[in-house]
Protein backbone atom coordinates (compact mmCIF):
# COMPACT_ATOMS: atom_id res chain seq x y z
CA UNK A 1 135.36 86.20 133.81
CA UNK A 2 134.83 84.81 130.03
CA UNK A 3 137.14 81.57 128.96
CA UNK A 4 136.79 80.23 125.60
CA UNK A 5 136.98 76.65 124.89
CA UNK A 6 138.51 75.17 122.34
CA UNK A 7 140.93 78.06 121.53
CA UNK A 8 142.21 78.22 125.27
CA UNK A 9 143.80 76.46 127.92
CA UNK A 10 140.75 74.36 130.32
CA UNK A 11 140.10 76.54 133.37
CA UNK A 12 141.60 74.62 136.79
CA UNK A 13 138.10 73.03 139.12
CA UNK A 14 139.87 74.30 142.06
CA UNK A 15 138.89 77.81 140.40
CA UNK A 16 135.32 77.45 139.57
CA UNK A 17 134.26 74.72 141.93
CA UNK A 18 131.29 75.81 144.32
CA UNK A 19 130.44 78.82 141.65
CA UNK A 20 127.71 79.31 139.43
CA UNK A 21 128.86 78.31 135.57
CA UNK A 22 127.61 78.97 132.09
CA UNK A 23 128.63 77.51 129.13
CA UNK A 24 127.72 79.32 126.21
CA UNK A 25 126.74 77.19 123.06
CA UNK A 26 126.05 78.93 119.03
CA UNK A 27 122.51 77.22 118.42
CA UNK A 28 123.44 76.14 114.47
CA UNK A 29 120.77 74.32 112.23
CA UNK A 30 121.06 74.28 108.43
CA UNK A 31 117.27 74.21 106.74
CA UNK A 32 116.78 70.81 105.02
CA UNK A 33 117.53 71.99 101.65
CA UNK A 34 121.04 73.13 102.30
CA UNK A 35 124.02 70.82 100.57
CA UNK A 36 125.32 67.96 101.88
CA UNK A 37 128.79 69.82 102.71
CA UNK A 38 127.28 71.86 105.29
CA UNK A 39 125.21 69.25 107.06
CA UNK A 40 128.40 67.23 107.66
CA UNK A 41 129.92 70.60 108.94
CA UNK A 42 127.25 70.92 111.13
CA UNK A 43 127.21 67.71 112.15
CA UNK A 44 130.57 68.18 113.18
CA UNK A 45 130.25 70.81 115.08
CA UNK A 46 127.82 69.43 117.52
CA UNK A 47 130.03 66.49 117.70
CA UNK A 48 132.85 68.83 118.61
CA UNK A 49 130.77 70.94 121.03
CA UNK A 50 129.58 67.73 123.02
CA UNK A 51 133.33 66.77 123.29
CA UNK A 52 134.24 70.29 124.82
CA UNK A 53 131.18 70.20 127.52
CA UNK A 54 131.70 66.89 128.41
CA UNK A 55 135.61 68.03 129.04
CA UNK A 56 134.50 71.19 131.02
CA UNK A 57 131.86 68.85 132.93
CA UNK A 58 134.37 67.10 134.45
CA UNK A 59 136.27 70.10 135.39
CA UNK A 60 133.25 72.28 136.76
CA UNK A 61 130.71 69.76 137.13
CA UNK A 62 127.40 68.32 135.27
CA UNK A 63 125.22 70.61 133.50
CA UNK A 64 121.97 70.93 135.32
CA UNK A 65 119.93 73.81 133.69
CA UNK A 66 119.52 74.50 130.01
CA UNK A 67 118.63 77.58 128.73
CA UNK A 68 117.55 78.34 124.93
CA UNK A 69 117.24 81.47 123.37
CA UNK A 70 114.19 82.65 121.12
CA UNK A 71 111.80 79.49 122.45
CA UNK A 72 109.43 80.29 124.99
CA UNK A 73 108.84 78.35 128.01
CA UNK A 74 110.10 75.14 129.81
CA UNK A 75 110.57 71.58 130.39
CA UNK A 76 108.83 69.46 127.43
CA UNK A 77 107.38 72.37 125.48
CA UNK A 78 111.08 72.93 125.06
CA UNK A 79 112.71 70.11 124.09
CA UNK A 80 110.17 69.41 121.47
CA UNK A 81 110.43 72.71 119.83
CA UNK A 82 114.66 72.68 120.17
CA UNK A 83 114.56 69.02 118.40
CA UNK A 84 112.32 71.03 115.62
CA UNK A 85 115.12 73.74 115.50
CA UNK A 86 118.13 71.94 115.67
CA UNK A 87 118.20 68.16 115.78
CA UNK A 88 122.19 68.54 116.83
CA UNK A 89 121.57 70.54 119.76
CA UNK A 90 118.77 68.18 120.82
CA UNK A 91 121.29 65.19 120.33
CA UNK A 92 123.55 66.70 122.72
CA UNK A 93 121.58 67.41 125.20
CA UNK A 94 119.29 63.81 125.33
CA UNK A 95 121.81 61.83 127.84
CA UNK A 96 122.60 65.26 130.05
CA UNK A 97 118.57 65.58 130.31
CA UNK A 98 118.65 61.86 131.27
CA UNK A 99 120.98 62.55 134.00
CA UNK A 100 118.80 65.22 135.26
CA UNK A 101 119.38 67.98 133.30
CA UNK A 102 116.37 70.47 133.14
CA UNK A 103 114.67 72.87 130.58
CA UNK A 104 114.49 76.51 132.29
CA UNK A 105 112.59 78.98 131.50
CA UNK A 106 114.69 81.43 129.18
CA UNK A 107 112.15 83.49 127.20
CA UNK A 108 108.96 85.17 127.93
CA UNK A 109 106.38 84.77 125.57
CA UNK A 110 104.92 87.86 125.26
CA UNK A 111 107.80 89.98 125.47
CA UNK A 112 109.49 88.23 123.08
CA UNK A 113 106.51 88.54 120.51
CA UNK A 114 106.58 92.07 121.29
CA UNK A 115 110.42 91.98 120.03
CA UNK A 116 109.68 90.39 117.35
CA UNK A 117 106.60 92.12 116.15
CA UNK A 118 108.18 95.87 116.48
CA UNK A 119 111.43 94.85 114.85
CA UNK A 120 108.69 93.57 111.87
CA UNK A 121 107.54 97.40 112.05
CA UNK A 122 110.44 98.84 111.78
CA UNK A 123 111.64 96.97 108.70
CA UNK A 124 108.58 97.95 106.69
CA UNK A 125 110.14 100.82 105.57
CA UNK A 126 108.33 103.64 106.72
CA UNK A 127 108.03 107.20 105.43
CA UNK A 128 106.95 109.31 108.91
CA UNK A 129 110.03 109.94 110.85
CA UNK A 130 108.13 110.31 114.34
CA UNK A 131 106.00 106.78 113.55
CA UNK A 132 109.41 105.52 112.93
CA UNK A 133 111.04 106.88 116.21
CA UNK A 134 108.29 106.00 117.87
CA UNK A 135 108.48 102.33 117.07
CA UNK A 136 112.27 102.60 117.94
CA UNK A 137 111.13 103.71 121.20
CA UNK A 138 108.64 100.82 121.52
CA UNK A 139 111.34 98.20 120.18
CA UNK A 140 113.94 99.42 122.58
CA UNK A 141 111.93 99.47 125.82
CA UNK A 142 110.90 96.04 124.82
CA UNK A 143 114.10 94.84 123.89
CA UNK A 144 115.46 95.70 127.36
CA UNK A 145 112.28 93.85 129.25
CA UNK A 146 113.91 91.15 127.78
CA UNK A 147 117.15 91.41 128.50
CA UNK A 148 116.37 91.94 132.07
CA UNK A 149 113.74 89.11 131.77
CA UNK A 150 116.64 86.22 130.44
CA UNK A 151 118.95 88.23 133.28
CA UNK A 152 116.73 87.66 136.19
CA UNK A 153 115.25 84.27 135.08
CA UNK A 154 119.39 82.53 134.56
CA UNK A 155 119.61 84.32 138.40
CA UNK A 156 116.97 82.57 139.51
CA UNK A 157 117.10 79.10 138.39
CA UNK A 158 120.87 78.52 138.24
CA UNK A 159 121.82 77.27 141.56
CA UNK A 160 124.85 77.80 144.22
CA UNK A 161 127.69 75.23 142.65
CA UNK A 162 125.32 74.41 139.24
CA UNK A 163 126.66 74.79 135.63
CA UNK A 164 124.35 75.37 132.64
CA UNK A 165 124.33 75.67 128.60
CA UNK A 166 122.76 78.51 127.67
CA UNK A 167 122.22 78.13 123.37
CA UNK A 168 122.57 81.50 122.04
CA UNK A 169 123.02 83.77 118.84
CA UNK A 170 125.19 86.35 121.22
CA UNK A 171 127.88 84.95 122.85
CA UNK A 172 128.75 88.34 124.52
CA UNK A 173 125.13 87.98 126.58
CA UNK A 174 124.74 89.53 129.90
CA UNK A 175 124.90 86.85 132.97
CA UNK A 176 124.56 87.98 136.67
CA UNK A 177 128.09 89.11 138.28
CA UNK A 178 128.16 85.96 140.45
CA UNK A 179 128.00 83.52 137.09
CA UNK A 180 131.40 81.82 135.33
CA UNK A 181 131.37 82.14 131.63
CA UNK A 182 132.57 79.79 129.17
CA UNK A 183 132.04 80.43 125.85
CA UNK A 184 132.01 77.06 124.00
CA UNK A 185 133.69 77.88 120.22
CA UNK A 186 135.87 74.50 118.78
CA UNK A 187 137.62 74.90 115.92
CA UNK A 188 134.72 73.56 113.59
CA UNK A 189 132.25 76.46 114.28
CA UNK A 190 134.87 78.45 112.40
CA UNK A 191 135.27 76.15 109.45
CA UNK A 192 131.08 76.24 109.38
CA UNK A 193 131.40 80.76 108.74
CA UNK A 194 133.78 80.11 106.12
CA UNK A 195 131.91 77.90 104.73
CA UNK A 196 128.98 80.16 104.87
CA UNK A 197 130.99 83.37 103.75
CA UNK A 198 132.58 81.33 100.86
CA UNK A 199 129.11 79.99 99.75
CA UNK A 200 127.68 83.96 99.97
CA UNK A 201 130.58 85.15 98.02
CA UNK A 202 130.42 82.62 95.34
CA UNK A 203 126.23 83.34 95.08
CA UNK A 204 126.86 87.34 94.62
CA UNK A 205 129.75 86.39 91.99
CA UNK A 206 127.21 84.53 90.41
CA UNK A 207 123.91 87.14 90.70
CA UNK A 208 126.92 89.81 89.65
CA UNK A 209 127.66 87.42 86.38
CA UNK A 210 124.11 87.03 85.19
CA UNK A 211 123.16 90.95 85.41
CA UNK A 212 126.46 91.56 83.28
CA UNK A 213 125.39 89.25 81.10
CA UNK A 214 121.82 90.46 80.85
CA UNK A 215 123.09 94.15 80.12
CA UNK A 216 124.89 92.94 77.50
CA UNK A 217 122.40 91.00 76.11
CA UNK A 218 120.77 93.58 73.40
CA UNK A 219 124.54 94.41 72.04
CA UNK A 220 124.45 90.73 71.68
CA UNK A 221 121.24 91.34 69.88
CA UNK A 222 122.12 94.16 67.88
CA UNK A 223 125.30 92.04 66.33
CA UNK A 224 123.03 89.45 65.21
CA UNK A 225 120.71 91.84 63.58
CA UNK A 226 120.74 92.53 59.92
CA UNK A 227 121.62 95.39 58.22
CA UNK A 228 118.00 95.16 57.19
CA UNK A 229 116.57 94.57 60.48
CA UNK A 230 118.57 98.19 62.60
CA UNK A 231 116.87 101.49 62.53
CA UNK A 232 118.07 104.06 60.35
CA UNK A 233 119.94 105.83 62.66
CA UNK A 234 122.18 103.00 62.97
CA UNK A 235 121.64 103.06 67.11
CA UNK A 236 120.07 100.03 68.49
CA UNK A 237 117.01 101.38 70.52
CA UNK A 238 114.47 99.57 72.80
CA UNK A 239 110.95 99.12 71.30
């Protein structure tokens, strides 16, 4: 079963108590340079998402295992490298890990190098069609290592009656059978994609602006010119 909170009605404890939970968290982080707008979204967002757990806490009880995608490891190694990825996340999580709230292994080092390195491959643009296939083949039988990998280790770690936040990119990832999903989505993790879609659109309007304006540059050029100045022909034509 998959609830989403924030856009539906709070699942009832008597439902979910003594069953494994996961609550299922978009890991957001805007890079330093990004405008002030979308930091405050951000900001928001976490604020809003720590609001929602804390509600389903109470419902389904504490979060005791933390799981985040694309960092390798456990424990301290981490929780350094999430408060280097996203500060927000970090901040919600400081007074659950104080509580006793743990850092499980969610990753695997080298398979998710692997991942990484034959997705790198295949981008390169290559020109052999059977090196290309073959690196699909690679990337694939990798990519589902993984998968199993995150599958088994969430089985393993998450105990009888526990809840956990997994931080993901995929809110549609695979948990064991036995495991309650909540997907955690308020309101403000929409207003943060419109944001971002309305800030894309209004850079491509702008890119699409200056190339107009740079092919029509030399008729500029050519109405400036002199009579003197144009080739015989009367044609402007590129030196």
């Amino acid at each position: 079963m998959s609830d989403e909170i924030g856009k539906i009605e709070k699942p009832s404890s008597k439902d979910i108590i003594g069953k494994r939970k996961a609550f299922i968290c978009v890991l957001l982080q805007a890079p330093p340079e990004a405008s002030k707008d979308l930091h405050e979204l951000i900001q928001k967002y976490w604020e809003a998402l720590d609001v929602n757990i804390t509600n389903l806490e109470s419902k389904a009880g504490i979060v005791k295992r933390i799981f985040v995608e694309g960092i390798p490891g456990k424990g301290e190694d981490v929780s350094i490298s999430l408060k280097e990825a996203s500060l927000g996340a970090w901040n919600v999580l400081q007074q659950r890990i104080s509580s006793g709230a743990e850092f499980e292994e969610f990753e695997n080092l080298e398979i998710l190098q692997k991942v990484i390195d034959w997705s790198k491959c295949l981008n390169v643009g290559l020109s052999n069609r059977s090196v290309a296939e073959k690196i699909s083949e690679e990337l694939k039988k990798e990519s589902e290592a993984r998968i199993d990998f995150i599958s088994k280790s969430i089985d393993g770690n998450l105990k009888d009656g526990e809840s956990c936040i997994i931080f993901t990119g995929n809110q549609e990832i695979d948990l064991p059978d036995d495991v309650e999903k909540f997907i955690i989505s308020p309101p403000e993790l929409d207003t943060v994609a419109q944001w971002v879609k309305n800030a894309q659109a209004a850079m491509e309007a702008q890119m699409k602006q200056q190339f107009e304006a740079q092919q029509q540059a030399p008729q500029n050029i050519e109405g400036n010119e002199s009579d003197q100045d144009k080739p015989d022909s009367g044609i402007w034509t590129p030196n």
